[in-house]
Protein backbone atom coordinates (compact mmCIF):
# COMPACT_ATOMS: atom_id res chain seq x y z
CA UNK A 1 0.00 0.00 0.00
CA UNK A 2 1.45 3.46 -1.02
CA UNK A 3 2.09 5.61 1.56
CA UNK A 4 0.28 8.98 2.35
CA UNK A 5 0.09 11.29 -0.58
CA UNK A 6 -1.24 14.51 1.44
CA UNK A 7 -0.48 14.33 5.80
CA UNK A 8 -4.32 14.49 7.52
CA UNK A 9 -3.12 18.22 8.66
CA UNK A 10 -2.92 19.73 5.47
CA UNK A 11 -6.22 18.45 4.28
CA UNK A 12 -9.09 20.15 6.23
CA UNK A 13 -11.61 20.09 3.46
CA UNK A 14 -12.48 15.80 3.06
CA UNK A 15 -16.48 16.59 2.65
CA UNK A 16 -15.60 19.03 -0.37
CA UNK A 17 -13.83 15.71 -2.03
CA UNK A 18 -15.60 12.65 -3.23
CA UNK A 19 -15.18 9.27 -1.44
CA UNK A 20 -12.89 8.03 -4.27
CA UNK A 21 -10.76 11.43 -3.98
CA UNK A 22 -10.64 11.05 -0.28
CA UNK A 23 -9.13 7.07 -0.46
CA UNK A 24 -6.42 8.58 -3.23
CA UNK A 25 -5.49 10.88 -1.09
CA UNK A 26 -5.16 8.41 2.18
CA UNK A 27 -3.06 5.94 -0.22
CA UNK A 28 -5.88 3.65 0.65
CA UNK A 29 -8.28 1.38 -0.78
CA UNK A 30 -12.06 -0.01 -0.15
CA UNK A 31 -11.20 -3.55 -1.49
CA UNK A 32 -8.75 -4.31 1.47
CA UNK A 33 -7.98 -0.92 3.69
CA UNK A 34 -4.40 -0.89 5.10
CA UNK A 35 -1.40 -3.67 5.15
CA UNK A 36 -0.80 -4.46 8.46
CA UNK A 37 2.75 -3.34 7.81
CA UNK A 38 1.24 0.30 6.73
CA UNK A 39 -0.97 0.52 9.47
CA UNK A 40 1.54 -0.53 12.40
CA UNK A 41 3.91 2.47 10.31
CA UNK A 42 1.03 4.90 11.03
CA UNK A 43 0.95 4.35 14.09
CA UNK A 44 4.25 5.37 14.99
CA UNK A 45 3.82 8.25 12.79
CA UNK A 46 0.41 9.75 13.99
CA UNK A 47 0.33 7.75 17.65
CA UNK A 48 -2.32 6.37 19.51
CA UNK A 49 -6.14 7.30 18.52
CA UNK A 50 -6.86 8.30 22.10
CA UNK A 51 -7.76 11.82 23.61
CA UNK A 52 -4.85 13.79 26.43
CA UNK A 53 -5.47 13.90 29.68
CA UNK A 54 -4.51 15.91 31.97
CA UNK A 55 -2.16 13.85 34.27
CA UNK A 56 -3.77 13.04 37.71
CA UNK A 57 -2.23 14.29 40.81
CA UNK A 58 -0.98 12.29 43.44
CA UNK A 59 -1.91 11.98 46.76
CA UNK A 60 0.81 14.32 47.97
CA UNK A 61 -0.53 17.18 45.40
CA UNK A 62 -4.17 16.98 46.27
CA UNK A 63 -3.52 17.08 49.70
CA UNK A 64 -1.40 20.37 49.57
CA UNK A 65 -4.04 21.43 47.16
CA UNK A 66 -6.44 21.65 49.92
CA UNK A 67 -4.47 24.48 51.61
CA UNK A 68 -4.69 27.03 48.79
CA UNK A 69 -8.07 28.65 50.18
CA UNK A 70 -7.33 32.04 52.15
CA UNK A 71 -9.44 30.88 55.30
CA UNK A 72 -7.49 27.66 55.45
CA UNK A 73 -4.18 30.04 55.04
CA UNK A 74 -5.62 32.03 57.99
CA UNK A 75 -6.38 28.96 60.74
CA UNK A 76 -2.36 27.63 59.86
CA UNK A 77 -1.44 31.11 60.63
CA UNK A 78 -3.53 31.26 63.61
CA UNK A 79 -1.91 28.06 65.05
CA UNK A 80 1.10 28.89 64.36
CA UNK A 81 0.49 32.22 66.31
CA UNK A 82 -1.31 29.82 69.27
CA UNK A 83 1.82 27.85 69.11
CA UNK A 84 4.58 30.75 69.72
CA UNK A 85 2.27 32.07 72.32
CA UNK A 86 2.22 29.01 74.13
CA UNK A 87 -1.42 28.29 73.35
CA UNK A 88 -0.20 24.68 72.38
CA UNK A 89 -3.51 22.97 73.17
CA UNK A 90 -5.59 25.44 70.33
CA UNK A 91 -3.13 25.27 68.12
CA UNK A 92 -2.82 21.30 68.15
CA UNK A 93 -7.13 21.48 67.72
CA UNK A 94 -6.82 24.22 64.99
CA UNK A 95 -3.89 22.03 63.20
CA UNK A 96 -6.44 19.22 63.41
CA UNK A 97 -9.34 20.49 62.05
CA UNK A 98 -6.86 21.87 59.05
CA UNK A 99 -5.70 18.77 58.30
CA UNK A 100 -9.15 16.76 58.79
CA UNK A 101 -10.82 19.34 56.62
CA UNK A 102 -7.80 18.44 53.85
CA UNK A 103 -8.32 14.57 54.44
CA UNK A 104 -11.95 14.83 53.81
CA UNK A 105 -11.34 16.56 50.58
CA UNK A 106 -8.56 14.10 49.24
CA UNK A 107 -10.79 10.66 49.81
CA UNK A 108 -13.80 12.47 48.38
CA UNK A 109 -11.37 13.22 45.02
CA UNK A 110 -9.55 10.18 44.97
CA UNK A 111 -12.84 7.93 45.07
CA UNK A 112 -14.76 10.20 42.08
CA UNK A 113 -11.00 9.87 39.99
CA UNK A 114 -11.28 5.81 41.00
CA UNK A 115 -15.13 5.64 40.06
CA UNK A 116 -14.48 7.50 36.77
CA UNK A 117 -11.63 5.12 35.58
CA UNK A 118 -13.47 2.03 36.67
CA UNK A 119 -15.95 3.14 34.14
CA UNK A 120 -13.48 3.98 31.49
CA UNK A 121 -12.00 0.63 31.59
CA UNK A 122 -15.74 -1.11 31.05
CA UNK A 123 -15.93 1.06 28.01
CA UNK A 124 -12.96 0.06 26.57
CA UNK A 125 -13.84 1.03 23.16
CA UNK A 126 -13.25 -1.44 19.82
CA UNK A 127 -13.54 -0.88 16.23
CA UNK A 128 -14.17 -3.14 12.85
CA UNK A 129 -11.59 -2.20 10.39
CA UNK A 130 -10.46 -3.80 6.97
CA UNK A 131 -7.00 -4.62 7.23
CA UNK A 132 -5.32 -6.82 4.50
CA UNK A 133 -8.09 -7.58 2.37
CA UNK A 134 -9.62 -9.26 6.44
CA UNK A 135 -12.12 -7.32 8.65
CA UNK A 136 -11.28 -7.63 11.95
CA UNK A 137 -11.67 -6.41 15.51
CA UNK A 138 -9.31 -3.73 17.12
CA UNK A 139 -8.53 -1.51 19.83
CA UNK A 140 -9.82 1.66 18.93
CA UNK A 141 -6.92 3.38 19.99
CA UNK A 142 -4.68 1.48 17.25
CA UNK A 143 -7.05 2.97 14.33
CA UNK A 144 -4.83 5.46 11.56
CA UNK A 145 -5.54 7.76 9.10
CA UNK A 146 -6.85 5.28 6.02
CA UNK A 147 -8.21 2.68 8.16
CA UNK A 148 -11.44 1.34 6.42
CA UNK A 149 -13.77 1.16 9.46
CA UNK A 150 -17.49 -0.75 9.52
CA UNK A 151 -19.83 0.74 11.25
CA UNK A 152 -23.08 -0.50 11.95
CA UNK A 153 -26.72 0.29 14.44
CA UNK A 154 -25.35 0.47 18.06
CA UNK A 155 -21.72 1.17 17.54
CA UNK A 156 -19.76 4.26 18.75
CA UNK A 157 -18.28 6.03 15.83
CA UNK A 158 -14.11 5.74 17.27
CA UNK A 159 -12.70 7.78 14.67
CA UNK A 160 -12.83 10.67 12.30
CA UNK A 161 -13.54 9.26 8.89
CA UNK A 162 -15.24 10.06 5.40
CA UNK A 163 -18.12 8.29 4.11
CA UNK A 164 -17.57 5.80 1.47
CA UNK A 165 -20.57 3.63 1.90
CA UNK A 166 -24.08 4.15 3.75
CA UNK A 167 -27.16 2.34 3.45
CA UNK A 168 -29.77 4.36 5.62
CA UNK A 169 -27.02 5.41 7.77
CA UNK A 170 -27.96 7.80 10.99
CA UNK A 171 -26.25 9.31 13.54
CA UNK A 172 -26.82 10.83 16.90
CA UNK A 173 -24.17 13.56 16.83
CA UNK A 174 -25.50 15.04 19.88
CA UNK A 175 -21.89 14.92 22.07
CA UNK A 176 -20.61 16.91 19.09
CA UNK A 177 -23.07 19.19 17.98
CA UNK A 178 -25.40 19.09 20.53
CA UNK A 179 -28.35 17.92 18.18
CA UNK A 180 -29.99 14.68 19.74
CA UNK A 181 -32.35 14.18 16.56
CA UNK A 182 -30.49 11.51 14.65
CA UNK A 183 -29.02 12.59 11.06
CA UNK A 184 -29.42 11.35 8.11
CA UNK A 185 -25.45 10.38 6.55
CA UNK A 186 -24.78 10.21 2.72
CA UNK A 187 -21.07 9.27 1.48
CA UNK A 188 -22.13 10.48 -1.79
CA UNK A 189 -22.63 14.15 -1.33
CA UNK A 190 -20.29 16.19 -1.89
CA UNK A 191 -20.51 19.50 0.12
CA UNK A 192 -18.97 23.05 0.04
CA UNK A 193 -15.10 23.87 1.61
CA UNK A 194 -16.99 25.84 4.34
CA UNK A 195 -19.85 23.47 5.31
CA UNK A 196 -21.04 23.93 8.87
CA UNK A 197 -19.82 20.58 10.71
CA UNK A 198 -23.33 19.87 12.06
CA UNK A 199 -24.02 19.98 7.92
CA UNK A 200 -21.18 17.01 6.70
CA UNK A 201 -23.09 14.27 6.34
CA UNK A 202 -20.78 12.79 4.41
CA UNK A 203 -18.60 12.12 7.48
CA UNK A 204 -18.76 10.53 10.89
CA UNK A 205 -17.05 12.01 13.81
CA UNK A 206 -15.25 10.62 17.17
CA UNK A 207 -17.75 10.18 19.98
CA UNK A 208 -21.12 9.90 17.85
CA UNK A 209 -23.20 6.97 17.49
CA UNK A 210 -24.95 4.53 14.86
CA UNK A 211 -28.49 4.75 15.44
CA UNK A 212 -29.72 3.15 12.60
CA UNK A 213 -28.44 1.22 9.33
CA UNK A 214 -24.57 0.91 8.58
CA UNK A 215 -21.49 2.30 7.05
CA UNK A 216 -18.33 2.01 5.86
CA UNK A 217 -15.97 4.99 6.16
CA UNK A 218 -11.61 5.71 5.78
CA UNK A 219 -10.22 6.96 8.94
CA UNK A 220 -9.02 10.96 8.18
CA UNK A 221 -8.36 11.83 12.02
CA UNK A 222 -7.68 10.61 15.06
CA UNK A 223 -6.49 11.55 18.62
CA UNK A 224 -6.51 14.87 19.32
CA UNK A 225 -6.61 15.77 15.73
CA UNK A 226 -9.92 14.86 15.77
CA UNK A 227 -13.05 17.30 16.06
CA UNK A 228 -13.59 15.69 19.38
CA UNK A 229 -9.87 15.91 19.83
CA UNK A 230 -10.10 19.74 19.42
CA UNK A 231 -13.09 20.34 21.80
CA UNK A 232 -11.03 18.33 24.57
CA UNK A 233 -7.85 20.78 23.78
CA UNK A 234 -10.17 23.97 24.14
CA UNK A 235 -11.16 22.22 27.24
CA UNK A 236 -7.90 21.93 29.05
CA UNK A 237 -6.95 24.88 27.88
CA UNK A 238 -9.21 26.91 29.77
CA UNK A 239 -8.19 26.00 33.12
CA UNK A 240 -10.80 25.96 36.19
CA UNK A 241 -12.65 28.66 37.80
CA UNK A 242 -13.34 28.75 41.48
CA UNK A 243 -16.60 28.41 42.10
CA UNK A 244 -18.91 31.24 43.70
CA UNK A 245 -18.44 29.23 47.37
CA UNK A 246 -14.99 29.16 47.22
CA UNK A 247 -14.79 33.12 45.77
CA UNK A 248 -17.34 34.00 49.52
CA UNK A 249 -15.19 31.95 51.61
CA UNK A 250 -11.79 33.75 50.35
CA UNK A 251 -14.01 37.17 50.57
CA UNK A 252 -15.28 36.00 54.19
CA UNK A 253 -11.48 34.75 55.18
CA UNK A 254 -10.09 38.34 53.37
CA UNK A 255 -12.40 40.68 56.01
CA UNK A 256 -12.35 38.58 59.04
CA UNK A 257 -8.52 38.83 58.30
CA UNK A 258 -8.22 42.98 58.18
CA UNK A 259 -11.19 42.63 61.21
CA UNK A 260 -8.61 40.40 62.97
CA UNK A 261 -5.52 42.78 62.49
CA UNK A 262 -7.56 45.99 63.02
CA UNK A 263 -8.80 44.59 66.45
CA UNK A 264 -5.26 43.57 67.67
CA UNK A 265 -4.27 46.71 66.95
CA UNK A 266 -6.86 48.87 68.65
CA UNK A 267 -6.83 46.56 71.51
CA UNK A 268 -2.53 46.78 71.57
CA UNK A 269 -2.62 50.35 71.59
CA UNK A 270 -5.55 50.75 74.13
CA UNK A 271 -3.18 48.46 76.72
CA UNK A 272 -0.32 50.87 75.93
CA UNK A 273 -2.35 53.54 76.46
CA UNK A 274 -3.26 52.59 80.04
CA UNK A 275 0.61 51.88 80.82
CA UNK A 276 0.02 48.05 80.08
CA UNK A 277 2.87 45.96 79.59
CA UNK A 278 3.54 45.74 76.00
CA UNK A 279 3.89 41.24 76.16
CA UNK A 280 1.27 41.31 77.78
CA UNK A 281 -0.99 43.38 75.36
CA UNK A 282 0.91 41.51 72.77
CA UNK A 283 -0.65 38.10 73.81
CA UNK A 284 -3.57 39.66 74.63
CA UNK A 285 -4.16 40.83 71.49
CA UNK A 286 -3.19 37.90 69.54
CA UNK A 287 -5.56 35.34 71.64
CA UNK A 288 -8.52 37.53 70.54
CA UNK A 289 -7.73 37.68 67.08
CA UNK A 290 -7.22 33.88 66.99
CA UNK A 291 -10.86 33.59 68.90
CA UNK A 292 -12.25 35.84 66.23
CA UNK A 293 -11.46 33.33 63.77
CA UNK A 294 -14.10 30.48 63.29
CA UNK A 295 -11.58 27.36 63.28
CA UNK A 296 -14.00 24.90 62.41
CA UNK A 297 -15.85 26.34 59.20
CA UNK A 298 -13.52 25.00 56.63
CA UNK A 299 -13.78 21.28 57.90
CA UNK A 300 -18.53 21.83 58.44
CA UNK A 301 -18.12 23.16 54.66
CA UNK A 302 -16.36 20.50 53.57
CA UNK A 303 -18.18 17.90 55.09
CA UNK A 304 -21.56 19.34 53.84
CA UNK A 305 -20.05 18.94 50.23
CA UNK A 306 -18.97 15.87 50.68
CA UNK A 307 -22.18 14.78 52.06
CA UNK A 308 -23.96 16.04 48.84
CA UNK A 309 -21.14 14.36 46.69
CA UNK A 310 -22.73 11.21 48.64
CA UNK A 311 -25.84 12.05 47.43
CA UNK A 312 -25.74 12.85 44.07
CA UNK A 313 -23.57 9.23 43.45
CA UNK A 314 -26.64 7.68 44.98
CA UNK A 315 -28.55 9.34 41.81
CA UNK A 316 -25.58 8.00 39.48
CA UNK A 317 -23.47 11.21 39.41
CA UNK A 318 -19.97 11.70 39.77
CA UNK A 319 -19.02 14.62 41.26
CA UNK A 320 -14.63 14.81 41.07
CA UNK A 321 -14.20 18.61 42.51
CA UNK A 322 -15.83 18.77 45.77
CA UNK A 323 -16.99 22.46 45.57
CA UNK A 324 -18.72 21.72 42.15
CA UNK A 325 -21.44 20.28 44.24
CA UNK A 326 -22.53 23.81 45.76
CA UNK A 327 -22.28 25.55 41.47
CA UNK A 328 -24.71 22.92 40.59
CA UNK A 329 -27.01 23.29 43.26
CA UNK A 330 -26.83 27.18 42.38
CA UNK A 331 -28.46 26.65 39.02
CA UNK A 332 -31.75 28.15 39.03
CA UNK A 333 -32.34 28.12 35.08
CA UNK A 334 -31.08 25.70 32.33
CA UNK A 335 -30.95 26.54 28.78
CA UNK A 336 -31.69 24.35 26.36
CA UNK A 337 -32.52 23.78 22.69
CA UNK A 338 -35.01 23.06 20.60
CA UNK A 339 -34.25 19.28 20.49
CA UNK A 340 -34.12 19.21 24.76
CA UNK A 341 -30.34 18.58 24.73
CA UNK A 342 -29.03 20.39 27.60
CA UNK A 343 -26.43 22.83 26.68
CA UNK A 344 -24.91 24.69 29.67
């Protein structure tokens, strides 16, 4: 089998070509797909059809994660104050509830990550391809660029690809386009260079589904090169907001912090100003400010969270941040379009 005339990355436009055009182009053919040879040299070249992820902390990393939030900052400060002032008996029971509040939040992480890659594993996805003239069953993840793939009712769509047969071939592109009425596929249309994507029905994307008839198609992206690919790179690209809890709890740990200060202060220089000794105002300023501070918020917020983490995986939902629990119960309306498929 020749090898690639035109790499996948120069050639954007595979709906504007016909089928026939698009197997040229892969150095592929209908009759038997790929050698084995050509395919395991693909591989190498292109890599694994699978999507990046971002790579999972370890214990270690979560746990200091957990004391990033200014309040939590505050109550280490505070025992470390307790500590120097000899308070070692608050400071032990503020270090405690720190810590337990940072345990807590680690096991409730740990078992959504373990959950979520238990079920990854189950749906360890496979694909039909044509391979030497032979159709047989792969690893998804081992699927190239000018792979023929066979696709039929029920089976998850693993690859990028272009049409080359359908026979009443339709697709529910919903996790793509967000359209949950299935469409209609044709391999022989030939569309426009600037066809919307929800519009190429002469192609089947990564992460839709066969919901009726069958179809044979030449893999033209995988991995991350994908459209699915793409959407997962704009993902991890935008990083993660706090959520509106944890932006009031690092307001409410910003103002009881200045409150704290300002009242050692006043109460420092009131001592001095009745001829106090200035130790002595010193300590007595820093045990109120350490009162003022409510120690054990952190750990009754966290447990609250985790207890509705608890819940919701009794109603078969995974909840992997913690404070993601409190952003979902904040949502009052939920768009959605015309077809019911829930958007935002």
């Amino acid at each position: 089998m020749e090898a690639l005339i035109v790499t996948t990355e120069t050639v954007k436009s595979w709906h504007a070509m016909s089928s026939g055009e698009a197997l040229v182009v892969l150095g592929t053919s209908r009759a038997s797909g790929l050698s084995n040879e050509e395919a395991q040299a693909r591989l190498l070249e292109y890599g694994p059809n699978v999507l990046d992820e971002p790579a999972r902390h370890t214990v270690l990393q979560q746990f200091i994660a957990q004391f990033k939030e200014f309040l939590v900052v505050l109550l280490l400060v505070s025992a470390s104050v307790s500590a120097f002032v000899g308070e070692l008996e608050d400071a032990l029971v503020i270090a405690a509830i720190v810590v337990l509040n940072a345990v807590i939040g680690v096991v409730q992480e740990r078992r959504a990550e373990d959950a979520l890659d238990a079920l990854k594993k189950m749906a360890s996805p496979r694909a039909r391809v044509l391979r030497s003239g032979e159709t047989e069953v792969v690893e998804a993840s081992s699927l190239v660029p000018g792979d023929i793939i066979l696709v039929d009712a029920g089976d998850s769509i693993p690859a990028d690809a272009r049409l080359v047969e359908s026979a009443m071939l339709k697709l529910d592109e919903s996790s793509l386009t967000g359209e949950s009425v299935p469409v209609d596929q044709d391999a022989d249309v030939i569309l426009d260079d600037d066809a919307a994507l929800g519009d190429r029905v002469n192609m089947v994307h990564m992460g839709s589904s066969v919901t009726y008839g069958r179809g044979v198609a030449t893999v033209v992206a995988t991995g991350m090169s994908s459209q699915m690919g793409k959407i997962a790179a704009m993902l991890q690209e935008g990083g993660q907001e706090t959520t509106p809890l944890q932006q009031k709890l690092e307001a409410l740990g910003k103002k009881l912090g200045i409150a704290a200060v300002l009242m050692c202060a006043g109460v420092f220089i009131a001592g001095l100003a009745r001829g106090e000794r200035a130790f002595d105002m010193f300590l007595t300023a820093v045990s109120l400010a350490v009162a003022a501070i409510p120690e054990g918020l952190p750990a009754i917020v966290t447990i609250v969270l985790a207890l509705g983490v608890q819940r919701m995986a009794a109603r078969n939902a995974i909840i992997r941040h913690l404070p993601a629990v409190e952003t979902l119960g904040s949502a009052d309306v939920i768009c959605s379009d015309k077809t019911g498929t829930l958007t935002t």
